[in-house]
C-alpha atoms as a PDB file:
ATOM      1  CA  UNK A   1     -41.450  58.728   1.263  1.00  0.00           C
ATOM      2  CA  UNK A   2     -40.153  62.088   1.428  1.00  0.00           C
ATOM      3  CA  UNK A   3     -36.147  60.805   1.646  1.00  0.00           C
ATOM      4  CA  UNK A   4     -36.551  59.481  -1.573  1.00  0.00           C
ATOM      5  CA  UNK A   5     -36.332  62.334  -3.728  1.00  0.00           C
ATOM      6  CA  UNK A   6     -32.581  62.323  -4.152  1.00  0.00           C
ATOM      7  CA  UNK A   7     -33.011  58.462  -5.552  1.00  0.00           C
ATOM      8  CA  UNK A   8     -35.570  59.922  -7.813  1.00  0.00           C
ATOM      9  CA  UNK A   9     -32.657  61.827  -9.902  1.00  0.00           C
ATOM     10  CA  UNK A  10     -31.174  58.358 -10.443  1.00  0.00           C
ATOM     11  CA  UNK A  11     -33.924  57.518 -12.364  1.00  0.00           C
ATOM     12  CA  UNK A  12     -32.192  60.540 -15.269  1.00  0.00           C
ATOM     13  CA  UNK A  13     -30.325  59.571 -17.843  1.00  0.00           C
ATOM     14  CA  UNK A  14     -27.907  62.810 -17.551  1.00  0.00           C
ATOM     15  CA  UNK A  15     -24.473  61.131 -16.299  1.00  0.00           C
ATOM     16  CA  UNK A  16     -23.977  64.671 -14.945  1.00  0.00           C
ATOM     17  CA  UNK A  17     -26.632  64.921 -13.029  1.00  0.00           C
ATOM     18  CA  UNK A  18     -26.524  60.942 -11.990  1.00  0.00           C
ATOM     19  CA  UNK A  19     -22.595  61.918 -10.442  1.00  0.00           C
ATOM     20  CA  UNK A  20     -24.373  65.000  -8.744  1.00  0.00           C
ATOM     21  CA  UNK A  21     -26.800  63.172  -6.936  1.00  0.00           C
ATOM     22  CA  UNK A  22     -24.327  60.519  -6.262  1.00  0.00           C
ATOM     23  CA  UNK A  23     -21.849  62.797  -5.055  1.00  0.00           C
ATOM     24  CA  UNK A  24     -24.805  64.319  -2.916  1.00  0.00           C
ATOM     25  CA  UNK A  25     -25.709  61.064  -1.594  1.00  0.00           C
ATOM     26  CA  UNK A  26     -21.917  59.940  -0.097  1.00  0.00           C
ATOM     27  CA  UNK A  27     -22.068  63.372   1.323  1.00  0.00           C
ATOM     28  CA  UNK A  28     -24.908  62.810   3.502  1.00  0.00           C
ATOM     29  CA  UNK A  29     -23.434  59.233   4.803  1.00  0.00           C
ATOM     30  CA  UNK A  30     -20.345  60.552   5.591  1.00  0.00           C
ATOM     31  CA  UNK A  31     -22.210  63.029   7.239  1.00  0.00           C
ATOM     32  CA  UNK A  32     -24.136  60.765   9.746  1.00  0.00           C
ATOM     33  CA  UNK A  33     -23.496  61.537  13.168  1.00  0.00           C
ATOM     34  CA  UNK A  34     -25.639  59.565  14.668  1.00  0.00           C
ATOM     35  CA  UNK A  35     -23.642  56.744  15.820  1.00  0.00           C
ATOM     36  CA  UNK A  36     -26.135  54.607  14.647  1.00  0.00           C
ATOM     37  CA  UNK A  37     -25.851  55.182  11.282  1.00  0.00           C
ATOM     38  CA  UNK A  38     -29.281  56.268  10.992  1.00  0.00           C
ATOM     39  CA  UNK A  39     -28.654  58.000   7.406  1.00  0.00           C
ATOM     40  CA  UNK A  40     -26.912  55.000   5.574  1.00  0.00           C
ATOM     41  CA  UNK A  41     -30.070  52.977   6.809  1.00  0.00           C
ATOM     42  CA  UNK A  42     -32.191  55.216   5.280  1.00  0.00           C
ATOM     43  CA  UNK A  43     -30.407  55.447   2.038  1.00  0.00           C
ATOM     44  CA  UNK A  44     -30.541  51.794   2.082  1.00  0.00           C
ATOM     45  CA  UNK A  45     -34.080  51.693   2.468  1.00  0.00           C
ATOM     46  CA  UNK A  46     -34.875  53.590  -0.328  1.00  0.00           C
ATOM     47  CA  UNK A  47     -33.181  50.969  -2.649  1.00  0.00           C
ATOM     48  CA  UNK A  48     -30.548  53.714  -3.159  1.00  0.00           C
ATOM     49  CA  UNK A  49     -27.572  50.780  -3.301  1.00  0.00           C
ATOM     50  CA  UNK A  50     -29.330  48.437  -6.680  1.00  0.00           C
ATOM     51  CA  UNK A  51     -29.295  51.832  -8.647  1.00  0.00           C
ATOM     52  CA  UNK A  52     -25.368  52.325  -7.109  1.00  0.00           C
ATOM     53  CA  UNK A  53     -24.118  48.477  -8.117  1.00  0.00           C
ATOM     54  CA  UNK A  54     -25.877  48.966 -11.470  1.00  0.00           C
ATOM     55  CA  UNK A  55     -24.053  52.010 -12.299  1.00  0.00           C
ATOM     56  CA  UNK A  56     -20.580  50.339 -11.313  1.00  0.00           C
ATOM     57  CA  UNK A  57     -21.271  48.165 -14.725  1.00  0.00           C
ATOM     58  CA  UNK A  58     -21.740  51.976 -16.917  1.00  0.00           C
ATOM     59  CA  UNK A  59     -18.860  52.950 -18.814  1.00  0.00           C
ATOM     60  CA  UNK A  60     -18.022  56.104 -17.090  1.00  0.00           C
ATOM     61  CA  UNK A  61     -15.550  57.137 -15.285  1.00  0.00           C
ATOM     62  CA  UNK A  62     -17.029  59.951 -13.361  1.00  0.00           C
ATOM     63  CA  UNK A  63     -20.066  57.958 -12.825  1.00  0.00           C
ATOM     64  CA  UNK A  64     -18.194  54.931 -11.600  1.00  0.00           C
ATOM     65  CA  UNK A  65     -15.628  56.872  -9.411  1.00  0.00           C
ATOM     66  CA  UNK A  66     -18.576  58.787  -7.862  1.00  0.00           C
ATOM     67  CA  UNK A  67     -20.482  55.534  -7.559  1.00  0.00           C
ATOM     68  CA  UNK A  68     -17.506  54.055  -5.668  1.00  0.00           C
ATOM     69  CA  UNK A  69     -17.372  56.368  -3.145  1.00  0.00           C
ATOM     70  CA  UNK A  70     -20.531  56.323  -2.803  1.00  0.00           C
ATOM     71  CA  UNK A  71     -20.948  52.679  -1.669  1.00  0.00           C
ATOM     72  CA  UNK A  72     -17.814  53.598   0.324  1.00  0.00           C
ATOM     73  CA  UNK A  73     -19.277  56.262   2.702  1.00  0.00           C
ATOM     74  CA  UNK A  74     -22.847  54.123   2.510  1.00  0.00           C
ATOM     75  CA  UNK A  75     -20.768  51.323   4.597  1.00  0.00           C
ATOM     76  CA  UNK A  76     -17.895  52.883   6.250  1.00  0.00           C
ATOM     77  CA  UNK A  77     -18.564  51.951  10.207  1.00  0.00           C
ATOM     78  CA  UNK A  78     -22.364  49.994   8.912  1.00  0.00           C
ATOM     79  CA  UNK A  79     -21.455  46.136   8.943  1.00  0.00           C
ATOM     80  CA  UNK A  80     -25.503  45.964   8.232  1.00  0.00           C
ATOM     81  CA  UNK A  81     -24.932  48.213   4.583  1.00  0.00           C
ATOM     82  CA  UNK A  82     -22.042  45.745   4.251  1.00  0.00           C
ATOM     83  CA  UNK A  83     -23.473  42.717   3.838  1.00  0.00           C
ATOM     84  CA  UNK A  84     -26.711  43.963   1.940  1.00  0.00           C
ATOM     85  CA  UNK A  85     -24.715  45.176  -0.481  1.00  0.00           C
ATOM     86  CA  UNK A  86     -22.476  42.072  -0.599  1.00  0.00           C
ATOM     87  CA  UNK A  87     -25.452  40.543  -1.003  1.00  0.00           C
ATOM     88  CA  UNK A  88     -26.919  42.136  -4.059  1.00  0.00           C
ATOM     89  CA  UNK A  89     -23.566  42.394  -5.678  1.00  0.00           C
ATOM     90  CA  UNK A  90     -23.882  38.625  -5.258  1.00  0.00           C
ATOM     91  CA  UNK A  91     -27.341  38.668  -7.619  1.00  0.00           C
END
């Protein structure tokens, strides 16, 4: 899937690098003009939000403000990103 390359530089073990593509990432949902929230459902869909509540637990700051707002723009207006994430924060 071609919308999955940004999730790919999760996979790094740079913390710079991770808050880039983080940073990248909230970007793009606060971004979403569809109405429909067509890029948070994406972003969801490429198991973007497991990688984001791991990285809450990483002793960073950067990393976990980043991550933060991340989740943040990922389910601002999206009651459907709300309660899959409540739902693997649950796990």
């Amino acid at each position: 899937m071609r919308d999955a390359k940004l999730i790919d530089a999760f996979r790094v073990q740079v913390v710079d690098v991770l808050v880039n593509a983080i940073n990248t990432l909230a970007a793009l949902c606060r971004g979403d003009r569809s109405g429909v929230g067509d890029i948070q459902r994406r972003v969801m869909e490429c198991s973007a939000a497991g990688f984001l509540v791991d990285f809450l637990s990483v002793r960073d700051d950067a990393l976990q403000t980043s991550t933060a707002d991340a989740i943040a723009a990922m389910c601002d207006g999206n009651r459907d990103s709300q309660v899959k994430l409540s739902i693997l924060s649950d796990a």
